[in-house]
Protein backbone atom coordinates (compact mmCIF):
# COMPACT_ATOMS: atom_id res chain seq x y z
CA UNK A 1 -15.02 -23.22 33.13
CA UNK A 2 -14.72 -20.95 29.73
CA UNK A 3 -15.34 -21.83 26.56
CA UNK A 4 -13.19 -24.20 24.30
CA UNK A 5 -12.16 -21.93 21.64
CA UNK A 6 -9.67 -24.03 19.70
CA UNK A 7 -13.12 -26.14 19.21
CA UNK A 8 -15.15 -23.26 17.95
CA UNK A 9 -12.77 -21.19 16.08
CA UNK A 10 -13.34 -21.02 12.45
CA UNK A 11 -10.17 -23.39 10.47
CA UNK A 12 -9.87 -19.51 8.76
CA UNK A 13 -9.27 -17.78 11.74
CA UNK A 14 -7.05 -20.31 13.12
CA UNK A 15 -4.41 -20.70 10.21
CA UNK A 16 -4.09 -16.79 10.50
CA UNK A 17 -1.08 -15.22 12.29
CA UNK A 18 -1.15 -11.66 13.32
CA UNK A 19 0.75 -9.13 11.24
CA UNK A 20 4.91 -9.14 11.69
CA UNK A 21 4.61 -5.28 11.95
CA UNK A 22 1.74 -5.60 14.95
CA UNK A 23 4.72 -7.46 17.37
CA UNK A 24 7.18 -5.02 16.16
CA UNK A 25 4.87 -2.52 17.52
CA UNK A 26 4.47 -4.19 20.67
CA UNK A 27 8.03 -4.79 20.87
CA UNK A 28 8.58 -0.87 20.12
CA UNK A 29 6.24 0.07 23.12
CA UNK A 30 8.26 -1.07 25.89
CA UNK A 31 11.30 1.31 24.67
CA UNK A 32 11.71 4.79 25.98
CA UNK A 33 11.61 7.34 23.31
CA UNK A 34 12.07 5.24 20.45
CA UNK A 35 13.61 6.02 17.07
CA UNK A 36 10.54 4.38 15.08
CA UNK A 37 11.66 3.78 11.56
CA UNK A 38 8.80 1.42 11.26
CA UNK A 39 5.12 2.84 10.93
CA UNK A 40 3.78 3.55 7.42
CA UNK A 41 2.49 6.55 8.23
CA UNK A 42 3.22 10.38 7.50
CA UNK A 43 4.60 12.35 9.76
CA UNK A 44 2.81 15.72 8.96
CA UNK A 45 -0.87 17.15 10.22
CA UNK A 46 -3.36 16.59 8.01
CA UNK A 47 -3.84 19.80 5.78
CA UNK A 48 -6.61 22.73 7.74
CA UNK A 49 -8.74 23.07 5.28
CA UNK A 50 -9.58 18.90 5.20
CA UNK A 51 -10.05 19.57 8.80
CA UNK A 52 -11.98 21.63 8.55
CA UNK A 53 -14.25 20.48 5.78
CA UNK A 54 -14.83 17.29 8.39
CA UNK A 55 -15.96 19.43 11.07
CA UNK A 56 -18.69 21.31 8.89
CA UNK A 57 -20.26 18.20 7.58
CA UNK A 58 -20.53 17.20 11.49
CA UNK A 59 -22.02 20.82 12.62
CA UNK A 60 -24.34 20.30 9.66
CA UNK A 61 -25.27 17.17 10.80
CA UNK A 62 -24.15 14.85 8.24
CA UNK A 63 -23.54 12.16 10.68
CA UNK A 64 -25.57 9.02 9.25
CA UNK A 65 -25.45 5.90 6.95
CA UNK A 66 -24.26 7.24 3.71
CA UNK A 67 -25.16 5.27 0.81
CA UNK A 68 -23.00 2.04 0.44
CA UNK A 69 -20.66 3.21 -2.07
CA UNK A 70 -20.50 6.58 -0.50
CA UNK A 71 -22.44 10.02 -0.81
CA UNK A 72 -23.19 11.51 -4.41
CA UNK A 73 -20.76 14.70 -4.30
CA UNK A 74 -17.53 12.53 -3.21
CA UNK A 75 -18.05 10.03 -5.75
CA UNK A 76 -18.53 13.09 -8.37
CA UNK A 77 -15.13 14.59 -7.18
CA UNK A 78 -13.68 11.03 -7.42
CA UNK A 79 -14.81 10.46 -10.76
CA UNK A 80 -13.95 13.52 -12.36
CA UNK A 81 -10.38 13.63 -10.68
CA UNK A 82 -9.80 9.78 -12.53
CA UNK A 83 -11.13 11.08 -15.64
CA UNK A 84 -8.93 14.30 -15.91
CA UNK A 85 -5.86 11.99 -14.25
CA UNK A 86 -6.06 8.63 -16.54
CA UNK A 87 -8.34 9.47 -19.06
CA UNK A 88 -11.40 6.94 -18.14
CA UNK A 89 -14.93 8.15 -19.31
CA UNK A 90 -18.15 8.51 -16.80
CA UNK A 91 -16.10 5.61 -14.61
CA UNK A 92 -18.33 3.51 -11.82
CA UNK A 93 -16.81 4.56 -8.43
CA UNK A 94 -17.38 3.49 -5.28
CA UNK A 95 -16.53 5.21 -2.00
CA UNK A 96 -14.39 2.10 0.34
CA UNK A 97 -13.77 2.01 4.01
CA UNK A 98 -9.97 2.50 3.67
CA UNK A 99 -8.04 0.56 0.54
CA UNK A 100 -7.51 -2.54 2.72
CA UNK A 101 -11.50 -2.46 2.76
CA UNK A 102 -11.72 -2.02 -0.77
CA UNK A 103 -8.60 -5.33 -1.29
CA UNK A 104 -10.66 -7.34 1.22
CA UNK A 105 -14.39 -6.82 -0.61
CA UNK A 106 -12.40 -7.58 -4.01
CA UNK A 107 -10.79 -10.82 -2.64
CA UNK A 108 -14.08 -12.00 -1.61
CA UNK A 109 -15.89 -10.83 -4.82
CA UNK A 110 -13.28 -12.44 -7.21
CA UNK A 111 -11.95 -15.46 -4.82
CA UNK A 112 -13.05 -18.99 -3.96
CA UNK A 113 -11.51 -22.59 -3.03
CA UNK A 114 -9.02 -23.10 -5.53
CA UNK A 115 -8.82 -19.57 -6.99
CA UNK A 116 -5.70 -17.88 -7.33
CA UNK A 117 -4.15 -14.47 -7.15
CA UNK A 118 -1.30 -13.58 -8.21
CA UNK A 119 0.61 -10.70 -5.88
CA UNK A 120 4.25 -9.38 -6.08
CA UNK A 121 6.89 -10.34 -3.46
CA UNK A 122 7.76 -8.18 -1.16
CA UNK A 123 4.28 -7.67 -0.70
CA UNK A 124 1.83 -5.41 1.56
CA UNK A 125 0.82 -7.95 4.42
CA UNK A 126 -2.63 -7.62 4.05
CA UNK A 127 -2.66 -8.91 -0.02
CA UNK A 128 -1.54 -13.06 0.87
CA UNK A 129 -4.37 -12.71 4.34
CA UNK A 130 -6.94 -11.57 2.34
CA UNK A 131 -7.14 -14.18 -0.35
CA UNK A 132 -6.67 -17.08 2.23
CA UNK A 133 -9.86 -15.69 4.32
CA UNK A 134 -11.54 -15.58 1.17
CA UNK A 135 -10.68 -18.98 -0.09
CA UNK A 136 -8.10 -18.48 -2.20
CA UNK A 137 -4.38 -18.67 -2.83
CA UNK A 138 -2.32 -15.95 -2.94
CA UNK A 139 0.66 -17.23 -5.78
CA UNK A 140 3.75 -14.45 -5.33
CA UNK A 141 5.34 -13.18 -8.10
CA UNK A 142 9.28 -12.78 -6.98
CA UNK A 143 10.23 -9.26 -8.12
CA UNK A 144 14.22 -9.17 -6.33
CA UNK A 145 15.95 -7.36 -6.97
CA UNK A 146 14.67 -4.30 -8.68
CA UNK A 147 11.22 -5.02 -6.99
CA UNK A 148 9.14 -4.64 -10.14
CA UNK A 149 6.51 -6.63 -10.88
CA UNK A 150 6.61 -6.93 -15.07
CA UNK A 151 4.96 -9.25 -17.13
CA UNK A 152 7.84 -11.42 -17.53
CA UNK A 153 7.85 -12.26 -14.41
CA UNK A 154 4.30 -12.66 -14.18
CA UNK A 155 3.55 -14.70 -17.11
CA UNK A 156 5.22 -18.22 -16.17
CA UNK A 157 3.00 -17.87 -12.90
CA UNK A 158 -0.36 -17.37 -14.40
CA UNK A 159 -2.87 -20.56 -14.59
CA UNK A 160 -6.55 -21.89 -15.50
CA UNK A 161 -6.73 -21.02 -11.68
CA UNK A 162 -5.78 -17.74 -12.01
CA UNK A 163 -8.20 -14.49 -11.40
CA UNK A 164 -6.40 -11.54 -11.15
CA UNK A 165 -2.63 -10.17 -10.76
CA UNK A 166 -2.29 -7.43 -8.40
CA UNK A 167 -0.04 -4.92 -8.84
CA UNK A 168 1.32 -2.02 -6.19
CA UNK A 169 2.66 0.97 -7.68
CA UNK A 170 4.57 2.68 -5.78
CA UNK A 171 5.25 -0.20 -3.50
CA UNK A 172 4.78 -1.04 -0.31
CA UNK A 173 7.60 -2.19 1.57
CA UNK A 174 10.23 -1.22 -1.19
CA UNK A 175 9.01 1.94 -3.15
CA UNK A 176 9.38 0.53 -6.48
CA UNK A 177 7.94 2.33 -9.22
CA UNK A 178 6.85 1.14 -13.07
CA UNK A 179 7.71 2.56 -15.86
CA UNK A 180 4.91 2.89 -18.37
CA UNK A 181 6.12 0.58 -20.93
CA UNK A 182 6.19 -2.02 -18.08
CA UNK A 183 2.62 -1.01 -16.77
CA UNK A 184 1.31 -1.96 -20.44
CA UNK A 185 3.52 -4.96 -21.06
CA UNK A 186 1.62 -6.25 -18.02
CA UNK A 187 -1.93 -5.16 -19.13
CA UNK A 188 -1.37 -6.80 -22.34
CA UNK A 189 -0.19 -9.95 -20.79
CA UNK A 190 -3.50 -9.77 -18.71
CA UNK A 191 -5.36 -9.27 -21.32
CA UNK A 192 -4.06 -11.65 -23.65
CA UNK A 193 -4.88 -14.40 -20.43
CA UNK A 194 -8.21 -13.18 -20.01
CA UNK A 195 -7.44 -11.89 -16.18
CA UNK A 196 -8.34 -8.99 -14.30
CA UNK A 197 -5.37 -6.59 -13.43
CA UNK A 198 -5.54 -4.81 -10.12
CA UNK A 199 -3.68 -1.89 -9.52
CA UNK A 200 -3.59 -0.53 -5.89
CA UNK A 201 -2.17 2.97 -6.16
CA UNK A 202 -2.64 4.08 -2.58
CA UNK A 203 0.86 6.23 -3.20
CA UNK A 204 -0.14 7.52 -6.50
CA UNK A 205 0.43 10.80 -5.27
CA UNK A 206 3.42 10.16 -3.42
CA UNK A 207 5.60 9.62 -6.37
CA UNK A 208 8.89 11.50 -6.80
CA UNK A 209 9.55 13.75 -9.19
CA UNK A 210 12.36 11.27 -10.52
CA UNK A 211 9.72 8.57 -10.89
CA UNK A 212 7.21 10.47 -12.90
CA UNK A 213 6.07 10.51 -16.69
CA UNK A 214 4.94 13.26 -18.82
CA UNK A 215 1.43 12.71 -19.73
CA UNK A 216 -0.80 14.96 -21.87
CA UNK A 217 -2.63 16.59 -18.84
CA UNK A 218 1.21 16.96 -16.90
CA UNK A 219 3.54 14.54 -15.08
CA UNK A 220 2.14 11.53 -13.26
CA UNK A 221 2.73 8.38 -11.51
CA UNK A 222 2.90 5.62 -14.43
CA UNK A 223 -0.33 2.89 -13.95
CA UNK A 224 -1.91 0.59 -16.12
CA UNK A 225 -5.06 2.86 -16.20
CA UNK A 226 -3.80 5.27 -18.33
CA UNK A 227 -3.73 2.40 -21.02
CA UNK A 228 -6.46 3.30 -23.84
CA UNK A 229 -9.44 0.64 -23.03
CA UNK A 230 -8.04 0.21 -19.51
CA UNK A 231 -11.62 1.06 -17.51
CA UNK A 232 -12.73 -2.32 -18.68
CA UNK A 233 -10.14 -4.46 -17.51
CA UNK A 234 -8.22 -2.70 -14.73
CA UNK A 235 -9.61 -2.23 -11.36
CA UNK A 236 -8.09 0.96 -9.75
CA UNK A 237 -7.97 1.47 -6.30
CA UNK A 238 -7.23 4.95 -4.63
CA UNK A 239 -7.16 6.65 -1.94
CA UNK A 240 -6.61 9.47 0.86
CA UNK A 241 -4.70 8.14 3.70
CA UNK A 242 -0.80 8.55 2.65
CA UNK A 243 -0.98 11.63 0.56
CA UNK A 244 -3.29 13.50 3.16
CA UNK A 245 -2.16 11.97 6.27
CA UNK A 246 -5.95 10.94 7.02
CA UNK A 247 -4.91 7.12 7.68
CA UNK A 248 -7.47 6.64 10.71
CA UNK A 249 -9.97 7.93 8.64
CA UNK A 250 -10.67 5.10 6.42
CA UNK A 251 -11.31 6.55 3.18
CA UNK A 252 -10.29 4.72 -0.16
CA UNK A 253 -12.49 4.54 -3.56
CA UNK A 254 -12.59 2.17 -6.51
CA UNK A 255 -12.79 2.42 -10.03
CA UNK A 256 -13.11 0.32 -13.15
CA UNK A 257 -15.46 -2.27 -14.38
CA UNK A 258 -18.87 -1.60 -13.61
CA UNK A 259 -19.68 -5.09 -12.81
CA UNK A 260 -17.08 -5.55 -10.70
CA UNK A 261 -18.13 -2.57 -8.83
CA UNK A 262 -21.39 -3.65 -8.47
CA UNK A 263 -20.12 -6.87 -6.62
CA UNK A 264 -17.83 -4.82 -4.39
CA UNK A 265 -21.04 -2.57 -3.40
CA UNK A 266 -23.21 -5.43 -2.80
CA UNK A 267 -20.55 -7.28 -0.44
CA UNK A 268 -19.89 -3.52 1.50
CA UNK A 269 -23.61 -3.83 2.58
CA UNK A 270 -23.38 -6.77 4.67
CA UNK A 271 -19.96 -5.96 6.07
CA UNK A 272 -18.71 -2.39 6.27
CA UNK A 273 -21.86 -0.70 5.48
CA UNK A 274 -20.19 2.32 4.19
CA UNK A 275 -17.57 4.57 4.87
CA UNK A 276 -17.42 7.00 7.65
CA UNK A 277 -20.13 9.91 6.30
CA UNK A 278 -18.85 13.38 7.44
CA UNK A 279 -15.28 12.25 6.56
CA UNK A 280 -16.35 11.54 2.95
CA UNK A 281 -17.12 15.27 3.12
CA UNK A 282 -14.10 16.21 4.57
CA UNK A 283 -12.07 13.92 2.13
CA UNK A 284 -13.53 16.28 -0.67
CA UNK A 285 -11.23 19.08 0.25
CA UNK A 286 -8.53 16.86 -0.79
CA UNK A 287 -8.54 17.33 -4.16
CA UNK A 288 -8.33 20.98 -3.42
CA UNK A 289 -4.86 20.61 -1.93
CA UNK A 290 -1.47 20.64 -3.12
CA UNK A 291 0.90 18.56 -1.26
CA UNK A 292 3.99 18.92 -4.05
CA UNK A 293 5.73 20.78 -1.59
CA UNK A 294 5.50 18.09 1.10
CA UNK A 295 6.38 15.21 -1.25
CA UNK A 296 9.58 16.96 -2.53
CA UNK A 297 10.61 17.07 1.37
CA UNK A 298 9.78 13.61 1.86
CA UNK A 299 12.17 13.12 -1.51
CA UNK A 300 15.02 14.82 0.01
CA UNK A 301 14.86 11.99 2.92
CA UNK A 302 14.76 9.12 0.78
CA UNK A 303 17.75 10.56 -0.75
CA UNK A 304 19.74 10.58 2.65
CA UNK A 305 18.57 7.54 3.37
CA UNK A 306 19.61 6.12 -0.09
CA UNK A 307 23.16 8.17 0.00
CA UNK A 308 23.69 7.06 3.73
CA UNK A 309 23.37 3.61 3.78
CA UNK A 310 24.16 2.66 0.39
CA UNK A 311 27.53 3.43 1.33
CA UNK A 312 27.51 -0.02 3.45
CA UNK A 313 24.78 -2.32 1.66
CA UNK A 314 22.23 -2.19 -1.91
CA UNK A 315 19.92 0.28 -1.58
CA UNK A 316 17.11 0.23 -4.15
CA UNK A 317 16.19 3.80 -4.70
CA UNK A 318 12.67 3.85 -4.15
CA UNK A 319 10.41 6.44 -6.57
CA UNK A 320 7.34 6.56 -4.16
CA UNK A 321 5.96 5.99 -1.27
CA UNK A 322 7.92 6.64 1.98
CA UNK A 323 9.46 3.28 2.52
CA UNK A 324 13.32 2.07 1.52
CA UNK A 325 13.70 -2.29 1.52
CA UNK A 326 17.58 -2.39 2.27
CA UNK A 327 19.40 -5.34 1.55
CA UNK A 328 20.97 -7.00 5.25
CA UNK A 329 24.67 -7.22 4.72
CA UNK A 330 26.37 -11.06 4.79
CA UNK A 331 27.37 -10.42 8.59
CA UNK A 332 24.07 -10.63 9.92
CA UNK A 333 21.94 -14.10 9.41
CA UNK A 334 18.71 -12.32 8.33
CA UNK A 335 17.30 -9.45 8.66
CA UNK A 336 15.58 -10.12 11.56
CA UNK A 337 18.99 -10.50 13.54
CA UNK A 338 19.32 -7.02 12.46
CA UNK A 339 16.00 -5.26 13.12
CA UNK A 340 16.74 -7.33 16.47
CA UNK A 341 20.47 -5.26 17.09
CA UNK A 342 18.71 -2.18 15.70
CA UNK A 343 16.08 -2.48 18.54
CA UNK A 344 18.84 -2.75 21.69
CA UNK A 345 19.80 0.33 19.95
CA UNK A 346 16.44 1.93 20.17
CA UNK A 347 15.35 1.90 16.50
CA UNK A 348 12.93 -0.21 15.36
CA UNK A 349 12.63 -1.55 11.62
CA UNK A 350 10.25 -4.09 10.58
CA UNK A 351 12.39 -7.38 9.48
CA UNK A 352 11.94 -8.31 5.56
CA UNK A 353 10.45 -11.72 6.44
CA UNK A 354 7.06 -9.82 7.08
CA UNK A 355 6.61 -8.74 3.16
CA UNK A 356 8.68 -11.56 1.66
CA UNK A 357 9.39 -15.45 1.24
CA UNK A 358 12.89 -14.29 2.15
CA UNK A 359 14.34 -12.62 5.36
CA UNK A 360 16.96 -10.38 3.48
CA UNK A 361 15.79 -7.29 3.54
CA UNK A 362 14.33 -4.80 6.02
CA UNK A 363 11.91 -1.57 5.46
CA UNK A 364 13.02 1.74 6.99
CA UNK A 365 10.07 4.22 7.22
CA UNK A 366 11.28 7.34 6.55
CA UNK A 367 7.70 9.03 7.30
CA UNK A 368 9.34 10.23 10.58
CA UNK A 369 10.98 13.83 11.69
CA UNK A 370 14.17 14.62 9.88
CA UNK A 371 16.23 14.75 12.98
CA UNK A 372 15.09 11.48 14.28
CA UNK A 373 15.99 10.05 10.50
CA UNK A 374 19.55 11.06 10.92
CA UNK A 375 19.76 9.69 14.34
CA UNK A 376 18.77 6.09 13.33
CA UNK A 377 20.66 6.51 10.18
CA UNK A 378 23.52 6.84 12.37
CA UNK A 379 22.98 3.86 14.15
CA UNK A 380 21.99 1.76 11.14
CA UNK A 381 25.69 2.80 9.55
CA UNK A 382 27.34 1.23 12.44
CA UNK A 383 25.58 -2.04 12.26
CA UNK A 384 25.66 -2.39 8.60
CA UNK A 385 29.61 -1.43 8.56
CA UNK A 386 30.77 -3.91 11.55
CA UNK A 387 30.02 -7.63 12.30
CA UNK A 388 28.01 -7.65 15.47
CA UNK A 389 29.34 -8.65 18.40
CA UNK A 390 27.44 -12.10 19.08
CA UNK A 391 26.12 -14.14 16.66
């Protein structure tokens, strides 16, 4: 007779469901040369000289425990990059296992019963998980229908409870991009309520051109971290994945607060350890690259995505990232009933009910090979123009 797991599993791991996006992957599998519109992840080879930068640290043997928050040259590049990009001053940095790892040591470093976090919605999945398995309550912040989270809609939500606001910019599922004025409306607000402001800027790189602000040192994706002061109260988290197409890697870093940091380190040691070691060398080659040409290619998708299917439904046009939240059209239930039709049709979408309280929108990747694009596009025209055949 086997064990009686519903007895020993943890009341933590039992209120958890797996991610929305892991069944649509299993769903996907059993199709034959899918259309996948679905996976959040770039499409194009990581660049050679990255490569290759990870494959010297291995030949020279660079294959042990790093320290916990990561090895002394990486951290240096890190550091220097944020203080030529934002402006910060000799900023504590730590080198994360991915930026989920880094969102996951923060929720347990800032979270307990009771505590609350306040998180846009549409959301990434992992931000509402993550403060329930550390105690906590994940309070969303609805941001329809422009997707931005400002401090006016923040504001009403914030409580004696209340620890941080998290803020994704660009955003993951819809794209959505601050402006600057908004990004500092919110600091202040945060500041003003004595809270920590979180801004996870794994697409800080991939912002279009149409999204981006002059700054002194060139054009940039807005954050709160360019804010005068900001290294004391914002808690920045970066990393290499998306821009770099290194997402099995597992390479993020964190800046800000050097207590905070501390905290973060601290929990890393007796859970992730640290970071893979010869692909924090590799990762330094990173900020050797320039990937402006591949982000203006990935801009001239999201534009036939936005021009294609906003002839049929809304389409908010995203300013980063590689995602587009489209609005389901009044003949379909939800969007689930959708992503459902789109899959008989070989194209799979992840339904909106994934990232949101609400099941009215669904994300289109458009990290996926032009050609492909156009073909679901094509399919994704006829079901948003014509009532489906069943209900």
């Amino acid at each position: 007779m086997g064990l009686d797991f519903s007895r020993l599993l943890s009341d933590r791991s039992k209120q958890l469901q797996p991610s929305g996006i892991r069944r649509i992957f299993e769903l996907s599998a059993t199709l034959k040369d899918p259309i996948n519109l679905s996976i959040g992840q770039p499409d194009f080879p990581v660049p050679d000289a990255v490569k290759r930068a990870a494959i010297d640290a291995i030949e020279r043997d660079h294959n042990g425990y790093s320290m916990t928050n990561g090895v002394a040259p990486l951290r240096e590049r890190c550091a220097a990059h944020i203080a030529q990009d934002v402006g910060w001053d000799t900023p504590a940095v730590a080198v994360t296992s991915g930026t989920c790892g880094a969102l996951f040591l923060m929720s347990l470093a800032l979270l307990g019963e009771g505590d609350e976090i306040i998180v846009p919605d549409p959301y990434f999945v992992a931000y509402p998980k993550q403060a329930t398995i550390a105690g906590g309550t994940a309070v969303r912040c609805d941001t329809y229908p422009d997707f931005k989270m400002t401090a006016e809609r923040v504001e009403p939500l914030i409580t004696k409870r209340t620890k941080a606001v998290l803020l994704n910019c660009p955003g993951n599922p819809s794209g959505a991009v601050m402006t600057q004025g908004e990004c500092r409306e919110l600091l202040e607000l945060c500041r003003r309520k004595g809270v920590l402001l979180i801004s996870d800027e794994i697409y800080d790189e991939f912002t279009f051109d149409d999204a981006r602000e002059d700054y002194a040192n060139g054009r940039h994706c807005p954050s709160p971290a360019r804010e005068p002061g900001s290294q004391e109260d914002v808690l920045l988290i970066r990393g290499f994945s998306k821009t770099y197409a290194v997402t099995g890697w597992r390479l993020g870093y964190i800046a800000g607060p050097a207590a905070l940091v501390s905290e973060i380190n601290k929990l890393s040691q007796f859970s992730f350890v640290c970071a893979p070691t010869p692909l924090q060398y590799g990762a330094m080659a990173c900020f050797d690259c320039d990937m402006s040409g591949t982000i203006a290619d990935y801009a001239k998708r999201r534009d036939m995505v936005v021009e294609r299917l906003g002839q049929h439904t809304k389409v908010t046009k995203p300013g980063g990232a590689f995602y587009a939240f489209v609005e389901t059209p009044d003949h379909f239930a939800n969007s689930t009933q959708l992503v459902e039709a789109a899959l008989k049709k070989n194209v799979v979408l992840i339904p909106g009910e994934v990232f949101s309280d609400r099941d009215t929108h669904f994300r289109l990747s458009f990290a996926t090979d032009p050609r492909k694009l156009a073909q679901g596009l094509d399919v994704l025209e006829q079901l948003l123009a014509a009532a489906p055949a069943t209900r």
